[in-house]
PDB file of N, CA and C in Angstrom:
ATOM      1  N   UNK A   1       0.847  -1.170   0.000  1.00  0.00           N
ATOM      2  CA  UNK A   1       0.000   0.000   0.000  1.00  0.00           C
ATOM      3  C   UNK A   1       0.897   1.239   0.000  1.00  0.00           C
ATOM      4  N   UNK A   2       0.763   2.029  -0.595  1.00  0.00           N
ATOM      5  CA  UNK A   2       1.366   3.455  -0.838  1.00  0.00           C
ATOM      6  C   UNK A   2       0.649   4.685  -0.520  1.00  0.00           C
ATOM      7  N   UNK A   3       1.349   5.279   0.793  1.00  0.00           N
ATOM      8  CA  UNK A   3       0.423   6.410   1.049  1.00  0.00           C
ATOM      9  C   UNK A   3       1.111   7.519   1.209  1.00  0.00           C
ATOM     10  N   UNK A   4      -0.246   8.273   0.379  1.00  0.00           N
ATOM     11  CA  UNK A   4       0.392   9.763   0.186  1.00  0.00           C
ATOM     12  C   UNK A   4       1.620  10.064  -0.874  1.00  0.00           C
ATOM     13  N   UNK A   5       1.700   8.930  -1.726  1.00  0.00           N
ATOM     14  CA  UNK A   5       3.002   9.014  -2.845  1.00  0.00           C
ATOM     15  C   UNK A   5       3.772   8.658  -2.368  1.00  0.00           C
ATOM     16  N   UNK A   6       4.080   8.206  -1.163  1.00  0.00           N
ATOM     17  CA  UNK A   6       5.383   7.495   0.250  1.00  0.00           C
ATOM     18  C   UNK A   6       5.193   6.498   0.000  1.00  0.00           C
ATOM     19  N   UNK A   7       5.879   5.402  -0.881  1.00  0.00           N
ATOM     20  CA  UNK A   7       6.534   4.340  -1.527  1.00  0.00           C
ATOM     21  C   UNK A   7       7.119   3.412   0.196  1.00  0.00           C
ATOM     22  N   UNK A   8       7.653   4.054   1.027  1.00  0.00           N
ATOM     23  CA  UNK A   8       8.387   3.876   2.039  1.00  0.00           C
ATOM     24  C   UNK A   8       7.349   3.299   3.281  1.00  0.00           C
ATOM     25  N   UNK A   9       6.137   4.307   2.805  1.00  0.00           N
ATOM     26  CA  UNK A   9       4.356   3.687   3.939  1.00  0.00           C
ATOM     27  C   UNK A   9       4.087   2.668   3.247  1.00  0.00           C
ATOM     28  N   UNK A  10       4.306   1.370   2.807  1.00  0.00           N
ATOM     29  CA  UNK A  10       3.867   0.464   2.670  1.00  0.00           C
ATOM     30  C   UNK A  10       4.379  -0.245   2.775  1.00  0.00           C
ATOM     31  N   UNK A  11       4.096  -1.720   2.626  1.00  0.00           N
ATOM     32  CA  UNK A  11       3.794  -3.018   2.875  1.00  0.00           C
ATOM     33  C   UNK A  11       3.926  -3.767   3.964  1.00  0.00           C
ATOM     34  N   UNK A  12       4.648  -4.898   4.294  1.00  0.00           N
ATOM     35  CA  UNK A  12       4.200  -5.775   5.521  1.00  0.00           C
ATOM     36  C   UNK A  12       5.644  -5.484   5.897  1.00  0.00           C
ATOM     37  N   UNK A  13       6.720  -5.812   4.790  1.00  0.00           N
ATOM     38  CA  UNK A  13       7.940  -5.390   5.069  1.00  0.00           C
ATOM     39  C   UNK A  13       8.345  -3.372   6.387  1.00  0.00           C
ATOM     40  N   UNK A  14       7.657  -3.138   6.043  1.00  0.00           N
ATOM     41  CA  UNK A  14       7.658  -1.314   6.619  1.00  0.00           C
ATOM     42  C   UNK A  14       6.978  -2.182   8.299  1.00  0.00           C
ATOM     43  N   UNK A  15       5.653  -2.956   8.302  1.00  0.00           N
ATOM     44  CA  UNK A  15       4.990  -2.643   9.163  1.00  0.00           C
ATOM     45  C   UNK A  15       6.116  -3.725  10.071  1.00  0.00           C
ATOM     46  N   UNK A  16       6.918  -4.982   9.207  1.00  0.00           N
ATOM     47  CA  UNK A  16       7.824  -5.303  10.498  1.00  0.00           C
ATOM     48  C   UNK A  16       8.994  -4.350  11.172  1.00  0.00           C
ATOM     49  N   UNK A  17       9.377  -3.820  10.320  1.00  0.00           N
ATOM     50  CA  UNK A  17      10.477  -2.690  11.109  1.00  0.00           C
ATOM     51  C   UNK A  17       9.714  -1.901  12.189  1.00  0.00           C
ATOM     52  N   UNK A  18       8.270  -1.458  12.046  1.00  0.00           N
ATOM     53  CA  UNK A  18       8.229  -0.429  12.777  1.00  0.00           C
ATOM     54  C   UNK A  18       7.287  -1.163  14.305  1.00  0.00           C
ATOM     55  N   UNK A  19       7.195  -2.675  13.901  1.00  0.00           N
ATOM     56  CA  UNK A  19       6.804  -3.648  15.233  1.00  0.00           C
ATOM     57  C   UNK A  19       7.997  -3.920  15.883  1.00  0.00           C
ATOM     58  N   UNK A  20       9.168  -4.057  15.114  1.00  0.00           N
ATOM     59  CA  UNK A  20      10.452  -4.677  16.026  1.00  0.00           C
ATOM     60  C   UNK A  20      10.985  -3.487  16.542  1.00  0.00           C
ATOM     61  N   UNK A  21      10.693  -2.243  15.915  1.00  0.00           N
ATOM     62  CA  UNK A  21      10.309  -0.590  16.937  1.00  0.00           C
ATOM     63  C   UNK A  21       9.886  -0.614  18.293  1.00  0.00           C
ATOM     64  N   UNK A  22       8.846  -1.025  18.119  1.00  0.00           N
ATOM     65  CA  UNK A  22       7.838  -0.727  19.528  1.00  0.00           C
ATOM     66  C   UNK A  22       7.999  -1.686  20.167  1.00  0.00           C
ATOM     67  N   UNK A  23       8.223  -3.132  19.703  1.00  0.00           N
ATOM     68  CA  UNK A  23       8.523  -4.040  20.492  1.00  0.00           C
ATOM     69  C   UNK A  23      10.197  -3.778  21.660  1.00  0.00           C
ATOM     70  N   UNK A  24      10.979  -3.396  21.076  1.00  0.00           N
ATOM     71  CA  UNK A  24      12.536  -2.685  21.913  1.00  0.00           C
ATOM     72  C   UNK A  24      11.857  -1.540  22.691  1.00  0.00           C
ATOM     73  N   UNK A  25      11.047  -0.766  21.915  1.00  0.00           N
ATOM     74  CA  UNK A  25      10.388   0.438  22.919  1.00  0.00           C
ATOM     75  C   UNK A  25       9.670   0.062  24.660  1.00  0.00           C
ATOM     76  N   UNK A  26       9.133  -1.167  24.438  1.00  0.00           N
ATOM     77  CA  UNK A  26       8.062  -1.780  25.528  1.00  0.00           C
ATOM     78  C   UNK A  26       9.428  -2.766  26.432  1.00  0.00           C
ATOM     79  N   UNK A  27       9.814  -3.058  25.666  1.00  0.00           N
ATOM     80  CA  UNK A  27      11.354  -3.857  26.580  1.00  0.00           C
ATOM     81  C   UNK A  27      11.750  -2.838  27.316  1.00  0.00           C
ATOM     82  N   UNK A  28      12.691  -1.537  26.325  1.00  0.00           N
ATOM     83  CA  UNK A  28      13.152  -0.623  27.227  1.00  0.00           C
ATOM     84  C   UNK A  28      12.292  -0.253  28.619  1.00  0.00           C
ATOM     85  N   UNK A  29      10.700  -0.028  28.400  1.00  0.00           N
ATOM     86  CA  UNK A  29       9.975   0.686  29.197  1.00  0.00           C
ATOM     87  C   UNK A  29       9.747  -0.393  30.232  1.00  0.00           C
ATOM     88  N   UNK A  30       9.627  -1.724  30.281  1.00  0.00           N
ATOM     89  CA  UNK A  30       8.990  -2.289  31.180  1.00  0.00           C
ATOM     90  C   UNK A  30      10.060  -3.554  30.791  1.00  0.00           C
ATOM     91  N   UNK A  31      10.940  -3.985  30.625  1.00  0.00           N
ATOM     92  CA  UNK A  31      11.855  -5.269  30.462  1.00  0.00           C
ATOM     93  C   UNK A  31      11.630  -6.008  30.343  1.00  0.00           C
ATOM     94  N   UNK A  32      10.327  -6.030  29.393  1.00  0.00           N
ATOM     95  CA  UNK A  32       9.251  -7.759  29.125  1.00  0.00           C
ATOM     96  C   UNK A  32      10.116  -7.449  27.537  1.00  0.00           C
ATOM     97  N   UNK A  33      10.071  -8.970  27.389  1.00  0.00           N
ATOM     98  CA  UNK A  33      10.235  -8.634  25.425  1.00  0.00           C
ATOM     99  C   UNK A  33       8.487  -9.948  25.197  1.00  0.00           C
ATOM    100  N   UNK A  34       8.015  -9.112  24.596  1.00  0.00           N
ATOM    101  CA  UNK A  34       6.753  -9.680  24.161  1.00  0.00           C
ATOM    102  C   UNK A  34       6.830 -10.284  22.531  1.00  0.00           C
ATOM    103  N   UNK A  35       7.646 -10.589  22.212  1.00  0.00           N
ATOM    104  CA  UNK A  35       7.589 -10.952  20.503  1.00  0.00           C
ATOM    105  C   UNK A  35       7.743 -11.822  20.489  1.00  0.00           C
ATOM    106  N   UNK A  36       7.317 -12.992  21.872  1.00  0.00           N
ATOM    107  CA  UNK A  36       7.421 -14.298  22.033  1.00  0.00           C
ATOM    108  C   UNK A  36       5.323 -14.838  22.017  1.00  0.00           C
ATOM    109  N   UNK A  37       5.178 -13.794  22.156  1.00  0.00           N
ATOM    110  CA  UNK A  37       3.464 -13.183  23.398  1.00  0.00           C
ATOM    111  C   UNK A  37       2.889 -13.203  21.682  1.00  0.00           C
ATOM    112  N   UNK A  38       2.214 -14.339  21.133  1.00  0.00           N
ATOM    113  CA  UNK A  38       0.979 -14.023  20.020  1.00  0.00           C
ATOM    114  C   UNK A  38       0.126 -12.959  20.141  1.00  0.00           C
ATOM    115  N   UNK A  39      -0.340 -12.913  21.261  1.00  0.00           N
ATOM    116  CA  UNK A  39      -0.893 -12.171  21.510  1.00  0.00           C
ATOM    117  C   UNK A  39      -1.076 -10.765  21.490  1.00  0.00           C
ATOM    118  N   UNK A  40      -0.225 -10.589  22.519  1.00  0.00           N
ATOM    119  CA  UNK A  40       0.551  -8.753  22.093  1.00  0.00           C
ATOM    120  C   UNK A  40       0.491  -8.755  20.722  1.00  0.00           C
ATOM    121  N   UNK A  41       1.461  -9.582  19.996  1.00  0.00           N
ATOM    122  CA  UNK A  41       1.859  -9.164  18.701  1.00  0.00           C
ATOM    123  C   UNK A  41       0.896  -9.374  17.763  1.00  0.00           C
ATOM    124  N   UNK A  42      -0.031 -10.054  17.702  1.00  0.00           N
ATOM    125  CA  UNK A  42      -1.029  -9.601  17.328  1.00  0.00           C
ATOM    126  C   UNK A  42      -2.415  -8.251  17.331  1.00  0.00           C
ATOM    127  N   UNK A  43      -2.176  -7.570  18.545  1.00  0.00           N
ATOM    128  CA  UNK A  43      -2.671  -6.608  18.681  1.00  0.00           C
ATOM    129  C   UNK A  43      -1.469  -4.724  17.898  1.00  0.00           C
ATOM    130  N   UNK A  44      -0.533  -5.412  18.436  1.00  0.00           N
ATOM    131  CA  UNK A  44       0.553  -4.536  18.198  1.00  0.00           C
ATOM    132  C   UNK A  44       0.240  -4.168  16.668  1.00  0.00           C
ATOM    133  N   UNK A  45       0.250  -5.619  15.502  1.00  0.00           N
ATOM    134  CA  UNK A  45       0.318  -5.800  14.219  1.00  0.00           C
ATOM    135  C   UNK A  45      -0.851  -4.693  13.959  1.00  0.00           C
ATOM    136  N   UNK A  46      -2.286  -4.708  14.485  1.00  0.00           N
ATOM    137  CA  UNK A  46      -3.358  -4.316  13.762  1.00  0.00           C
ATOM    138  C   UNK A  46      -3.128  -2.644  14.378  1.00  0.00           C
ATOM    139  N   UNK A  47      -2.856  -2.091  15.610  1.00  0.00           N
ATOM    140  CA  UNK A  47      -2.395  -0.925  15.304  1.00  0.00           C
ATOM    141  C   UNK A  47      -1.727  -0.703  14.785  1.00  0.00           C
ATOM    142  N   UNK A  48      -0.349  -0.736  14.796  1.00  0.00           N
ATOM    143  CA  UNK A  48       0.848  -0.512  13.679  1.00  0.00           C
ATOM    144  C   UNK A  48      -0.136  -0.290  12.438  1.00  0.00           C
ATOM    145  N   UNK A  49      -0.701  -1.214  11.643  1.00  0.00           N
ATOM    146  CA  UNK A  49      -1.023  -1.236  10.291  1.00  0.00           C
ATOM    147  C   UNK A  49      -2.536  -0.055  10.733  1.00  0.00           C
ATOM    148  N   UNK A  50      -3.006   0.146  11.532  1.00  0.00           N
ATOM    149  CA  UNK A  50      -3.832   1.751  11.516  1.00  0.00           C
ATOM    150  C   UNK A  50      -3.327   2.938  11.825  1.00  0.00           C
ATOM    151  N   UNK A  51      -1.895   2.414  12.337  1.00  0.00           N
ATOM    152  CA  UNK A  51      -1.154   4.126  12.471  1.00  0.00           C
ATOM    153  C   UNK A  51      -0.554   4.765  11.091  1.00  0.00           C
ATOM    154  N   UNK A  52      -0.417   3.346  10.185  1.00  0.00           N
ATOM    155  CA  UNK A  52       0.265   3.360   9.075  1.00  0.00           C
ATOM    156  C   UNK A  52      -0.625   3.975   7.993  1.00  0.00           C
ATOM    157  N   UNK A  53      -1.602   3.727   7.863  1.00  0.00           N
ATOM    158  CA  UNK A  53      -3.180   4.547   7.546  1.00  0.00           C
ATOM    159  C   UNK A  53      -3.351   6.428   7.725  1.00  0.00           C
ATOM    160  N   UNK A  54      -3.280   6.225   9.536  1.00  0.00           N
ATOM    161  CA  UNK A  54      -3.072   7.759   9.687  1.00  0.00           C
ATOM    162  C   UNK A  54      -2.119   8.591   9.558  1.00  0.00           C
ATOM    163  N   UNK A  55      -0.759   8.020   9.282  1.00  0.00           N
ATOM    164  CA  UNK A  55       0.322   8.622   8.919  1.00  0.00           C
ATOM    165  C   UNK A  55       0.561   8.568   7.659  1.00  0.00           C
ATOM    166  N   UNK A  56      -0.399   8.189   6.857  1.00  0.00           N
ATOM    167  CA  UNK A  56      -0.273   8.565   5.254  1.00  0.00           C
ATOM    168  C   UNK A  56      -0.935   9.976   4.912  1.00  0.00           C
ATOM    169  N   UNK A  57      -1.991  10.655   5.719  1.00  0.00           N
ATOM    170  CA  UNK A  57      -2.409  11.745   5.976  1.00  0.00           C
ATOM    171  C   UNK A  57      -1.867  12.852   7.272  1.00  0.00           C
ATOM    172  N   UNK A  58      -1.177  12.552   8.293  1.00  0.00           N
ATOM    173  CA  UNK A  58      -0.955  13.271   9.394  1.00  0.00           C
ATOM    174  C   UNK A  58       0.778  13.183   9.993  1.00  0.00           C
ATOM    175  N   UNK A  59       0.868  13.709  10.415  1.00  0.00           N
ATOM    176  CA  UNK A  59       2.242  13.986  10.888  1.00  0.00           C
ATOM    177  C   UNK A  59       2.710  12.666  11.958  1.00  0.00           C
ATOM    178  N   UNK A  60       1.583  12.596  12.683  1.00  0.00           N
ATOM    179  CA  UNK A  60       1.694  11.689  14.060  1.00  0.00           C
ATOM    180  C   UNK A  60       0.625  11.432  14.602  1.00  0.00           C
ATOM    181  N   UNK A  61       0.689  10.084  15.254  1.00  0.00           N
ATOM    182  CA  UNK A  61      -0.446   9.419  15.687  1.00  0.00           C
ATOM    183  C   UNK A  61       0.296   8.656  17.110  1.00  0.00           C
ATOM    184  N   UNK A  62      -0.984   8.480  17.642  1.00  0.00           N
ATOM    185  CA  UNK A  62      -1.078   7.805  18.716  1.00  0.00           C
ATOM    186  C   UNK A  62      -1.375   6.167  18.905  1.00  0.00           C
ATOM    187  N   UNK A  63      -0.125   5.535  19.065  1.00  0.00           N
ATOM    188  CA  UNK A  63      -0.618   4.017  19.434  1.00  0.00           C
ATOM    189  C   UNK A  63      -0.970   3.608  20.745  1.00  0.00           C
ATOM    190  N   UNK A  64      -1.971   3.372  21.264  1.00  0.00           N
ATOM    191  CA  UNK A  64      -2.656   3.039  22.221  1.00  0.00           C
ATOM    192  C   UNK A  64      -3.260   1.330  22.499  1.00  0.00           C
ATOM    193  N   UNK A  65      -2.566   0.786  23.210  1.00  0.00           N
ATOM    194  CA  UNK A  65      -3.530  -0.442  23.775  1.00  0.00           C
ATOM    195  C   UNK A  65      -3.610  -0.934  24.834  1.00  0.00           C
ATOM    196  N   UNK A  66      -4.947  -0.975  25.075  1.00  0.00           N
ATOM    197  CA  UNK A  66      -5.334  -1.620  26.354  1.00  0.00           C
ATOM    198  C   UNK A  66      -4.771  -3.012  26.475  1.00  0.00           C
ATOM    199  N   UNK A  67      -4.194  -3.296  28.007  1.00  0.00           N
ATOM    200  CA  UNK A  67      -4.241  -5.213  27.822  1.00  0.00           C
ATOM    201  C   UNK A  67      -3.348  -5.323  27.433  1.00  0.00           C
ATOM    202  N   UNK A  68      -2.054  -4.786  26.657  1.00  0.00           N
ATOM    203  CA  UNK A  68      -1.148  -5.095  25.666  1.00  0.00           C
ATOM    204  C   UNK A  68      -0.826  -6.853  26.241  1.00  0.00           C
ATOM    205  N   UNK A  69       0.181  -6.435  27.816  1.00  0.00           N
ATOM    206  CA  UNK A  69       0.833  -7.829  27.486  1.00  0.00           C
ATOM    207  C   UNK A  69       0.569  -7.878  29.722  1.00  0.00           C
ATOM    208  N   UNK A  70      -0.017  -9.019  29.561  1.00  0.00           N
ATOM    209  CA  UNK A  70      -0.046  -9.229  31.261  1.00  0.00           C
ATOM    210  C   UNK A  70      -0.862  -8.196  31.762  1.00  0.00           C
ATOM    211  N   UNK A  71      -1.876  -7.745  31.142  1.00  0.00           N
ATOM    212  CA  UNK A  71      -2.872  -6.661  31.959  1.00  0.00           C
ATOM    213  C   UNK A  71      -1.958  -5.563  31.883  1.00  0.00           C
ATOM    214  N   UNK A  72      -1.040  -5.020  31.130  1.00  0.00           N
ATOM    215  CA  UNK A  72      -0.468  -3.732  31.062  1.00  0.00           C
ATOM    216  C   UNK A  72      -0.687  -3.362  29.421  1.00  0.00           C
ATOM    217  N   UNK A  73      -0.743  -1.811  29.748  1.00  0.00           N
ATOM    218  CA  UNK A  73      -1.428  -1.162  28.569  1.00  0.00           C
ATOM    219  C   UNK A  73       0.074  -0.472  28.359  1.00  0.00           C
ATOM    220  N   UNK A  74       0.141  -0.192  26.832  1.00  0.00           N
ATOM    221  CA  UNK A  74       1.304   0.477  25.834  1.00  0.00           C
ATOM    222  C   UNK A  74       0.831   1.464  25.109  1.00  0.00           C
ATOM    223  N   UNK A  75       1.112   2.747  25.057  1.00  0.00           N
ATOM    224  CA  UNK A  75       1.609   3.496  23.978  1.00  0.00           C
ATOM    225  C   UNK A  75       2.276   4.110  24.299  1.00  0.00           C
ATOM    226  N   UNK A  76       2.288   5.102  22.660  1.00  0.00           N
ATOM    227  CA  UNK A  76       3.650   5.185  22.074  1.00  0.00           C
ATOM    228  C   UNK A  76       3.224   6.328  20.773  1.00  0.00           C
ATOM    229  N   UNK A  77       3.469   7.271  21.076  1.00  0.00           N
ATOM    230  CA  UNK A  77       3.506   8.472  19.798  1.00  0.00           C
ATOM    231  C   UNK A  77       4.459   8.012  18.637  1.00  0.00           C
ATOM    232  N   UNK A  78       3.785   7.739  17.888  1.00  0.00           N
ATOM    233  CA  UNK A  78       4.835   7.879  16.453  1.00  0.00           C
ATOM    234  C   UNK A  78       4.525   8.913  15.508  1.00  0.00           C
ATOM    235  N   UNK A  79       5.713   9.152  15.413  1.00  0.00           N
ATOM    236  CA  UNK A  79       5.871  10.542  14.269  1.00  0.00           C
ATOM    237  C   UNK A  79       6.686  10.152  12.937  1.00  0.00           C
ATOM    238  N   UNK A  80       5.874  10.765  11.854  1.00  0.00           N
ATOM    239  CA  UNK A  80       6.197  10.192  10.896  1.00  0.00           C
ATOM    240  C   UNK A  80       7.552  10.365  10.013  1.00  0.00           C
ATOM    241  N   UNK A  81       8.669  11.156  10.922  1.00  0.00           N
ATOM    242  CA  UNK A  81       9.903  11.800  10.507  1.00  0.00           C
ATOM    243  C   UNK A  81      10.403  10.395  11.424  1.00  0.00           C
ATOM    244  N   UNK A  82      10.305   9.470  12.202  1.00  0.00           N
ATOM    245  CA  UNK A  82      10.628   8.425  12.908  1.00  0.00           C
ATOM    246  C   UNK A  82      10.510   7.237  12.395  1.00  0.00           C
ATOM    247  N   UNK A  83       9.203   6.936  11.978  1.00  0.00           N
ATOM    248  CA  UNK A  83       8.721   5.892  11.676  1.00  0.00           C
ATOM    249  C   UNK A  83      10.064   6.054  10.100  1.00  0.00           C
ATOM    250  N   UNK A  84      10.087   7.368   9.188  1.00  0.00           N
ATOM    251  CA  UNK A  84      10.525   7.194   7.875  1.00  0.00           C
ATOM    252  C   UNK A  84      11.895   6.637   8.554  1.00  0.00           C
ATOM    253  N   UNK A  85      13.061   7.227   9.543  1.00  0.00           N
ATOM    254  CA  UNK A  85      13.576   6.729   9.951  1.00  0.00           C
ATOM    255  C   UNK A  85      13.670   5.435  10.084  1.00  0.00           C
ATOM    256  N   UNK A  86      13.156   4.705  10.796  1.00  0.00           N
ATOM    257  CA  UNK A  86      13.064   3.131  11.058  1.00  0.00           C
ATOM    258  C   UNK A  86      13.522   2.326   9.979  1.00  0.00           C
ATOM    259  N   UNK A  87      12.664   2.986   8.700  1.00  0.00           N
ATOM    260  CA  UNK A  87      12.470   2.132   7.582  1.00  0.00           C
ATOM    261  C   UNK A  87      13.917   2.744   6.385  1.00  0.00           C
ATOM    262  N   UNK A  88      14.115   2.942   7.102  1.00  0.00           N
ATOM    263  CA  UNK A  88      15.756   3.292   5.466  1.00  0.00           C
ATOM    264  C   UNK A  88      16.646   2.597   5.500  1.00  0.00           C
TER     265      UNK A  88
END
């Protein structure tokens, strides 16, 4: 998917860089690594791929989830000068 003419906002390839992102982000913050956790990473996957949506129109978005991993909730502002980062 290509958004906004950003060749770089798409595909599954973009949305793993910017999960193995947030996944080091939630380690740093709380010293769980969850990319073992289906679960999490399944929730993680379907935001990621709606932030990826709103950042084809907006500067920055908010990832938010309840529950993430063990009854603890995650977010995480991504900005889209970051996310392009991630992915180069």
């Amino acid at each position: 998917m290509a958004t906004a003419g950003d060749t770089h906002l798409g595909g599954e390839d973009f949305d793993n860089r910017v999960i193995d992102y947030l996944v080091k982000q939630y380690k740093r913050q709380t010293d769980t690594d969850v990319s073992k956790n289906n679960r999490a990473m399944g929730k993680l996957k379907r935001e990621v791929e709606k932030a990826k949506r709103t950042l084809s129109s907006q500067m920055s978005t908010k990832i938010e989830i309840e529950a993430f991993e063990n009854g603890n909730d995650f977010s995480e502002v991504c900005q889209l000068s970051a996310v392009t980062m991630v992915n180069l």
